[in-house]
PDB file of N, CA and C in Angstrom:
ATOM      1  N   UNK A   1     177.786-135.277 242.240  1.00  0.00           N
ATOM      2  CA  UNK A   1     177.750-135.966 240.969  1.00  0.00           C
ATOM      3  C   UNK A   1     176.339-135.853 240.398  1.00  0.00           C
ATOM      4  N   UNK A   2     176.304-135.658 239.252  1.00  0.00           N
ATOM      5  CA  UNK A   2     174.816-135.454 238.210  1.00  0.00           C
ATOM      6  C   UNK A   2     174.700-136.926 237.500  1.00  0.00           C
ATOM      7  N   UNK A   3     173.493-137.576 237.594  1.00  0.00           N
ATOM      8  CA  UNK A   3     173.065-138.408 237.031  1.00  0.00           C
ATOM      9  C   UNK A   3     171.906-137.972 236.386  1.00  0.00           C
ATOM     10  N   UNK A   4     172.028-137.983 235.108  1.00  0.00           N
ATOM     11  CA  UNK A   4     171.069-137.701 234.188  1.00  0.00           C
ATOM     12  C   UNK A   4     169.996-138.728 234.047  1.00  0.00           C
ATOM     13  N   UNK A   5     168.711-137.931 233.492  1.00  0.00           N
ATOM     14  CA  UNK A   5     167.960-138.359 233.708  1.00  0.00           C
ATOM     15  C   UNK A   5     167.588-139.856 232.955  1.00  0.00           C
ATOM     16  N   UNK A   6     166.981-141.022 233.302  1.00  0.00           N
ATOM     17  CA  UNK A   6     166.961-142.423 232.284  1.00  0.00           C
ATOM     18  C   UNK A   6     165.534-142.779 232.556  1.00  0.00           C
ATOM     19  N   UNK A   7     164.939-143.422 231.492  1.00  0.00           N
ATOM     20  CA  UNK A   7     163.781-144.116 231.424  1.00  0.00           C
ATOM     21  C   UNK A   7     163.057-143.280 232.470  1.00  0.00           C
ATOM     22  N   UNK A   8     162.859-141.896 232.363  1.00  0.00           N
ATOM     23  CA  UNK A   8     161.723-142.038 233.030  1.00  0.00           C
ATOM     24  C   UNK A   8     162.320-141.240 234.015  1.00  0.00           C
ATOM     25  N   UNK A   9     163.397-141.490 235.214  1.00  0.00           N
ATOM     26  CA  UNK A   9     163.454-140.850 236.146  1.00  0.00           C
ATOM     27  C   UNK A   9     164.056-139.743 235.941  1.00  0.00           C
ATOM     28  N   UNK A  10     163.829-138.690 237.005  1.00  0.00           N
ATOM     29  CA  UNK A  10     164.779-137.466 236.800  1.00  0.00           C
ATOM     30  C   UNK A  10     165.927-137.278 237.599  1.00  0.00           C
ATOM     31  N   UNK A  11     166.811-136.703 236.951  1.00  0.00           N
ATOM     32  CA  UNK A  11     167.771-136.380 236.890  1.00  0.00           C
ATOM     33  C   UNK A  11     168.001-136.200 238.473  1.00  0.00           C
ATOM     34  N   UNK A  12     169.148-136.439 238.907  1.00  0.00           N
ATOM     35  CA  UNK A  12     169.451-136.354 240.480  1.00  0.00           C
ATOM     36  C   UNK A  12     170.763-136.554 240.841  1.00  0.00           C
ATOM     37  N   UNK A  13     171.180-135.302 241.796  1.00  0.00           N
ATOM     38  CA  UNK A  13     172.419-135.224 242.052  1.00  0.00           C
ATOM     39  C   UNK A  13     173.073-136.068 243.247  1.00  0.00           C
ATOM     40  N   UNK A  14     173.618-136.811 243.440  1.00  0.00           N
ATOM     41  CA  UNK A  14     174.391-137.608 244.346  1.00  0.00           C
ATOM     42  C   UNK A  14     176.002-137.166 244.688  1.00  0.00           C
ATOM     43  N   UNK A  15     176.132-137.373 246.154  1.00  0.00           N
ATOM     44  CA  UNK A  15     177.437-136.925 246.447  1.00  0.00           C
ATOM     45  C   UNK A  15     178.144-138.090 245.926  1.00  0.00           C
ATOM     46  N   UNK A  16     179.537-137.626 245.954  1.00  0.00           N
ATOM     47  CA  UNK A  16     180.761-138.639 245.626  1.00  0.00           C
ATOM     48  C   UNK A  16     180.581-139.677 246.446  1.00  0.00           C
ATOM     49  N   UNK A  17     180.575-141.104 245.431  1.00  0.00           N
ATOM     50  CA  UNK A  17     181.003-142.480 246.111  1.00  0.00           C
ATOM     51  C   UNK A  17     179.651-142.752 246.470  1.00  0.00           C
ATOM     52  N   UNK A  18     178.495-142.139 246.119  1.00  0.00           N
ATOM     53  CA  UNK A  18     177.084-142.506 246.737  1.00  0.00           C
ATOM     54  C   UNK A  18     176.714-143.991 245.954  1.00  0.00           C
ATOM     55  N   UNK A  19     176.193-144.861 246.680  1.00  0.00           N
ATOM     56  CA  UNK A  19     175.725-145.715 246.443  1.00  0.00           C
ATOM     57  C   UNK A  19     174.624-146.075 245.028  1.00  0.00           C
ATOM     58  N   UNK A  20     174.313-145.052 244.958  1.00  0.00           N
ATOM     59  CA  UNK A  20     172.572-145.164 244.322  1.00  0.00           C
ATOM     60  C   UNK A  20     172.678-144.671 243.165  1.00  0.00           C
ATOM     61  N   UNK A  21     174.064-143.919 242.712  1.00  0.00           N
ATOM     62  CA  UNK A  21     174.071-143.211 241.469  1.00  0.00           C
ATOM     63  C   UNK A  21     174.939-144.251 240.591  1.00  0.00           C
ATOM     64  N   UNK A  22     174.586-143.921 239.314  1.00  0.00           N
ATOM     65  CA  UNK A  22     175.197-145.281 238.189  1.00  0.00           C
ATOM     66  C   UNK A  22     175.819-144.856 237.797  1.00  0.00           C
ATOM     67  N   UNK A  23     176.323-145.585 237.186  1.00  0.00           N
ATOM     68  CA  UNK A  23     178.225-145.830 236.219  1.00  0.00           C
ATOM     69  C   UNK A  23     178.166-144.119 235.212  1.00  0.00           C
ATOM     70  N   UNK A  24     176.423-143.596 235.114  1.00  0.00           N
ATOM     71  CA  UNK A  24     176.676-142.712 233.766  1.00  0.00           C
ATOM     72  C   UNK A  24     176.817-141.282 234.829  1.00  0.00           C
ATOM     73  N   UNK A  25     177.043-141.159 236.329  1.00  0.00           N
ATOM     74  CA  UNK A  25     176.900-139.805 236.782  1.00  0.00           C
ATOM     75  C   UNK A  25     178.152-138.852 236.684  1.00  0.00           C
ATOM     76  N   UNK A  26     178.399-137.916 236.476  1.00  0.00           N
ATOM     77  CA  UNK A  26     179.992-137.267 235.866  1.00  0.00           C
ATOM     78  C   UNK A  26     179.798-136.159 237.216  1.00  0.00           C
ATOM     79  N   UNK A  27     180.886-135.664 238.009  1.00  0.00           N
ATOM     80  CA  UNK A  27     181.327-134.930 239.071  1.00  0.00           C
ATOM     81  C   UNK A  27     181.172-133.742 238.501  1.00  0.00           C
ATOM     82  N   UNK A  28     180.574-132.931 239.747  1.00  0.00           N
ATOM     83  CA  UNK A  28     180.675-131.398 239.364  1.00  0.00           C
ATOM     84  C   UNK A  28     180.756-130.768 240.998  1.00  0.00           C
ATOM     85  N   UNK A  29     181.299-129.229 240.197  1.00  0.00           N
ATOM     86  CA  UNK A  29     181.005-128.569 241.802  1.00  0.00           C
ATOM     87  C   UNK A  29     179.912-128.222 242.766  1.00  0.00           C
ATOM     88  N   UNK A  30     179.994-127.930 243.582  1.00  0.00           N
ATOM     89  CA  UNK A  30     178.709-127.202 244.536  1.00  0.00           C
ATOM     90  C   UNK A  30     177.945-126.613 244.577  1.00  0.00           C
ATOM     91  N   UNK A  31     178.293-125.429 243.539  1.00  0.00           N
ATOM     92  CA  UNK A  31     177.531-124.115 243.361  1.00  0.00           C
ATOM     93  C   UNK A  31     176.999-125.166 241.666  1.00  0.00           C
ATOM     94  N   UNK A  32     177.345-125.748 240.946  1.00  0.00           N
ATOM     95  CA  UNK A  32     177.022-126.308 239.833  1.00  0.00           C
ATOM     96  C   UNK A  32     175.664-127.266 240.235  1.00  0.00           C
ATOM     97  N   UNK A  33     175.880-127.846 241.463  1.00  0.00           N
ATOM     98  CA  UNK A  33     174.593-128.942 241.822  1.00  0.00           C
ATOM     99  C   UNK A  33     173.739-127.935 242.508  1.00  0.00           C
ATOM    100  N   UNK A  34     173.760-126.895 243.000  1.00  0.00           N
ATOM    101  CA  UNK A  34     172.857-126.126 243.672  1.00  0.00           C
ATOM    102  C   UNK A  34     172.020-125.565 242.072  1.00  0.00           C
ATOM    103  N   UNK A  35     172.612-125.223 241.032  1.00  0.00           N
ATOM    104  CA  UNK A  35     172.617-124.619 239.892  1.00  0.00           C
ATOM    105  C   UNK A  35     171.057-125.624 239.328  1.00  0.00           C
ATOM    106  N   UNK A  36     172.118-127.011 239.194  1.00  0.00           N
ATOM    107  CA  UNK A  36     171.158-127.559 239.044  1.00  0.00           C
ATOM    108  C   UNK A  36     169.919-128.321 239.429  1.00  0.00           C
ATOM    109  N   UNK A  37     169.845-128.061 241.055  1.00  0.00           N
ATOM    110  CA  UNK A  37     168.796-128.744 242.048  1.00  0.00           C
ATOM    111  C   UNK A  37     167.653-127.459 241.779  1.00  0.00           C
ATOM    112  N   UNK A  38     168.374-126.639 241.094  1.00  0.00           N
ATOM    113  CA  UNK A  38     167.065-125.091 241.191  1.00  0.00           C
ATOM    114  C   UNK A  38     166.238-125.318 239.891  1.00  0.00           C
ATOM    115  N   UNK A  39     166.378-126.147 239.353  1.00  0.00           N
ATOM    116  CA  UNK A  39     166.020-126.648 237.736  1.00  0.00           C
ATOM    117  C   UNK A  39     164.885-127.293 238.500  1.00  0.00           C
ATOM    118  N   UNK A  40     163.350-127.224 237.809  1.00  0.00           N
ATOM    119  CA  UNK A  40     162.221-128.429 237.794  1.00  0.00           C
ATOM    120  C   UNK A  40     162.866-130.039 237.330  1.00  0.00           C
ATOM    121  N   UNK A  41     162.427-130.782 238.164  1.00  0.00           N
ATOM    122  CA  UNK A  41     162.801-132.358 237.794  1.00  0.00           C
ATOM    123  C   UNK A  41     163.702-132.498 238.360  1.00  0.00           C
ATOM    124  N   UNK A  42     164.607-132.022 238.671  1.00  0.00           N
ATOM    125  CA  UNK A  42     166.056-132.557 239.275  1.00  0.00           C
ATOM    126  C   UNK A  42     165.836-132.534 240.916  1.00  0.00           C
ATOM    127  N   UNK A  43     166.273-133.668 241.343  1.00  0.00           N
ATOM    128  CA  UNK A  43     165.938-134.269 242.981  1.00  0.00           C
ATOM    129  C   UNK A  43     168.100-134.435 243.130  1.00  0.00           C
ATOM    130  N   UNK A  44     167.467-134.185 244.612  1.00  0.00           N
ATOM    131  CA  UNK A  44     168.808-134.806 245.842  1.00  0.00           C
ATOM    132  C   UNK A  44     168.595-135.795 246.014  1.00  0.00           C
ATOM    133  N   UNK A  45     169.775-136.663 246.191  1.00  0.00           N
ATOM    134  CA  UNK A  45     169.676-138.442 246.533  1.00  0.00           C
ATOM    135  C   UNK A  45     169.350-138.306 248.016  1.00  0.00           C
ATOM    136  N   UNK A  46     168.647-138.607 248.437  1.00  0.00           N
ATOM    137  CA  UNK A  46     168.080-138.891 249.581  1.00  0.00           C
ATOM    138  C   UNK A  46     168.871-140.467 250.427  1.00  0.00           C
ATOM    139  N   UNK A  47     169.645-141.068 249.348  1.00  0.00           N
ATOM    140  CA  UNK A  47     170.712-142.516 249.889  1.00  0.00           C
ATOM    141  C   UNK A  47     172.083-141.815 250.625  1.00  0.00           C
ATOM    142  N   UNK A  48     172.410-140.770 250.204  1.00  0.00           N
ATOM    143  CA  UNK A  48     173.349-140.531 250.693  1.00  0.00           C
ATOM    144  C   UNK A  48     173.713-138.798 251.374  1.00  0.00           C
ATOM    145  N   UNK A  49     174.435-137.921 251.373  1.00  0.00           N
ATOM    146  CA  UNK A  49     174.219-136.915 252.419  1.00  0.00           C
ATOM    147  C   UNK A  49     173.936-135.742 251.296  1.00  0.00           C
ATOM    148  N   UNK A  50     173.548-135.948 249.885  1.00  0.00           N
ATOM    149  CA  UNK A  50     173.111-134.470 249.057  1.00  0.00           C
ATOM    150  C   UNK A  50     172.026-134.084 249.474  1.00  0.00           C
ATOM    151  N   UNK A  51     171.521-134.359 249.824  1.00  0.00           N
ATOM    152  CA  UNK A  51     169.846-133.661 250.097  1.00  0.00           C
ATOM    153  C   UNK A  51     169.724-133.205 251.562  1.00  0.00           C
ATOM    154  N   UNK A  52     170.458-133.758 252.291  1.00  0.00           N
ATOM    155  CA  UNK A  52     170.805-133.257 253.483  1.00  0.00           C
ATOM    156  C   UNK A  52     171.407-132.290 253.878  1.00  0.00           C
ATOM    157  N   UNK A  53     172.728-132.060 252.708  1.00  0.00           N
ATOM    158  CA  UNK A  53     173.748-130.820 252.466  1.00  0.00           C
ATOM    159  C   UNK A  53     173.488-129.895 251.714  1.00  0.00           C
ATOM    160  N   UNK A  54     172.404-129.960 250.716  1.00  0.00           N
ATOM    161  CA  UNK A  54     172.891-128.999 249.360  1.00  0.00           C
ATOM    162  C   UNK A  54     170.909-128.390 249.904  1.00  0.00           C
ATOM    163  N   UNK A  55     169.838-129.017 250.042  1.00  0.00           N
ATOM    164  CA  UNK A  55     168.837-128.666 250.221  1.00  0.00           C
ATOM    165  C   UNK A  55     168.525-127.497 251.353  1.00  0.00           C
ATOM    166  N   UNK A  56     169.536-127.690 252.175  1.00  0.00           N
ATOM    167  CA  UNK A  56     169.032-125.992 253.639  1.00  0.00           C
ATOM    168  C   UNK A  56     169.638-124.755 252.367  1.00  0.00           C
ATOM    169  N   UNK A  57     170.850-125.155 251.709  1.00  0.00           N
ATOM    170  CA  UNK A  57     171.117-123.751 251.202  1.00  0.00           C
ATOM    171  C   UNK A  57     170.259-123.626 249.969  1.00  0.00           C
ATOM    172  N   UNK A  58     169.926-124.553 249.349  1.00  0.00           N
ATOM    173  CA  UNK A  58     168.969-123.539 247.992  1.00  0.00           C
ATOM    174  C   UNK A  58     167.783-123.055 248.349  1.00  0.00           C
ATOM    175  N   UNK A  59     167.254-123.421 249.693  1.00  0.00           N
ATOM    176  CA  UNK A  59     166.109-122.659 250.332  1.00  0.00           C
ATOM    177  C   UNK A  59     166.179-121.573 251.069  1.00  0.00           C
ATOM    178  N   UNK A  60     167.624-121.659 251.360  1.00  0.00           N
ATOM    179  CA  UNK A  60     168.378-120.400 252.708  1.00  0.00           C
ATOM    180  C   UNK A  60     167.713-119.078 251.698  1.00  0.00           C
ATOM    181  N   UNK A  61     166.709-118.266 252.571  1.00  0.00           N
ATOM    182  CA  UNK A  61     166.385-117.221 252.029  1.00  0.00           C
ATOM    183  C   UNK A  61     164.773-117.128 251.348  1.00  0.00           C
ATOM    184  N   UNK A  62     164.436-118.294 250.803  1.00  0.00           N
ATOM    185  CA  UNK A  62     163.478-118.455 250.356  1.00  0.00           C
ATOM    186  C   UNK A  62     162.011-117.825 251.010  1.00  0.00           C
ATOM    187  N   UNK A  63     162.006-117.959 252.558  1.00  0.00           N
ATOM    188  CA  UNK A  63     160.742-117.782 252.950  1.00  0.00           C
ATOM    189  C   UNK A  63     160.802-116.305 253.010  1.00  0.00           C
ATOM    190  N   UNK A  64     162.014-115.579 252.595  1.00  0.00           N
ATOM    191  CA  UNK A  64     162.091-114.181 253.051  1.00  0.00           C
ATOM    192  C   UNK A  64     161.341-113.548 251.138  1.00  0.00           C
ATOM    193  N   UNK A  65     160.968-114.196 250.112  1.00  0.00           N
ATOM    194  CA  UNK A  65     161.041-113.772 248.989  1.00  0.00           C
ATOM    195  C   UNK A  65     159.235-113.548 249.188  1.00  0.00           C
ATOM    196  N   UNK A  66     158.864-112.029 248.557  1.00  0.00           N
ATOM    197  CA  UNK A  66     157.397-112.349 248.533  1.00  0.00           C
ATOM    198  C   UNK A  66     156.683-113.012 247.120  1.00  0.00           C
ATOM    199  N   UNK A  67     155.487-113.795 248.006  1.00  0.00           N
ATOM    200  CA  UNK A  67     154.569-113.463 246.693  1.00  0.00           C
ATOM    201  C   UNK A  67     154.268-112.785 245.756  1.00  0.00           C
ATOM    202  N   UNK A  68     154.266-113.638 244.555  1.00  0.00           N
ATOM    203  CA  UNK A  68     153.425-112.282 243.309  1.00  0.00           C
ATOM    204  C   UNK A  68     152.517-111.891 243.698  1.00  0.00           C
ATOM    205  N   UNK A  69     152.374-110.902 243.810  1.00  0.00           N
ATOM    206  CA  UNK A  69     151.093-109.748 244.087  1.00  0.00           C
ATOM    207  C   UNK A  69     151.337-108.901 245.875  1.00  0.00           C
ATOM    208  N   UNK A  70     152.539-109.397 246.372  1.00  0.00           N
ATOM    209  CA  UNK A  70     152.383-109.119 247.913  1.00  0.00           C
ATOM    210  C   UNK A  70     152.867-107.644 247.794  1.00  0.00           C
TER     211      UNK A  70
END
């Protein structure tokens, strides 16, 4: 689920039924929250199991990418 961003905080995806996300968060798919966890500002809820689940795969690969200039 995507909870957009309010007063200030950013935007952050929460799994279904998570505690911490408010009345305004609307459901999306997997590859849609990975989509959007790759966006600046947007965080995993750390209350419930998104950041636990969705964070190994948008990094899966990452340390293999080089530096500019390598």
């Amino acid at each position: 689920m995507l909870d957009g961003r309010t007063h200030g905080r950013p935007a952050t995806v929460h799994a279904e039924g998570c505690s911490g996300a408010t009345d305004r968060a609307h459901p999306m798919g997997t590859t849609q929250a990975l989509d959007v966890l790759a966006r600046p500002g947007t965080m995993a809820c750390t209350v419930c199991e998104a950041a636990e689940a969705l964070l190994p795969i948008l990094a899966h690969g990452q340390e293999d990418v080089p530096a500019p200039g390598d």
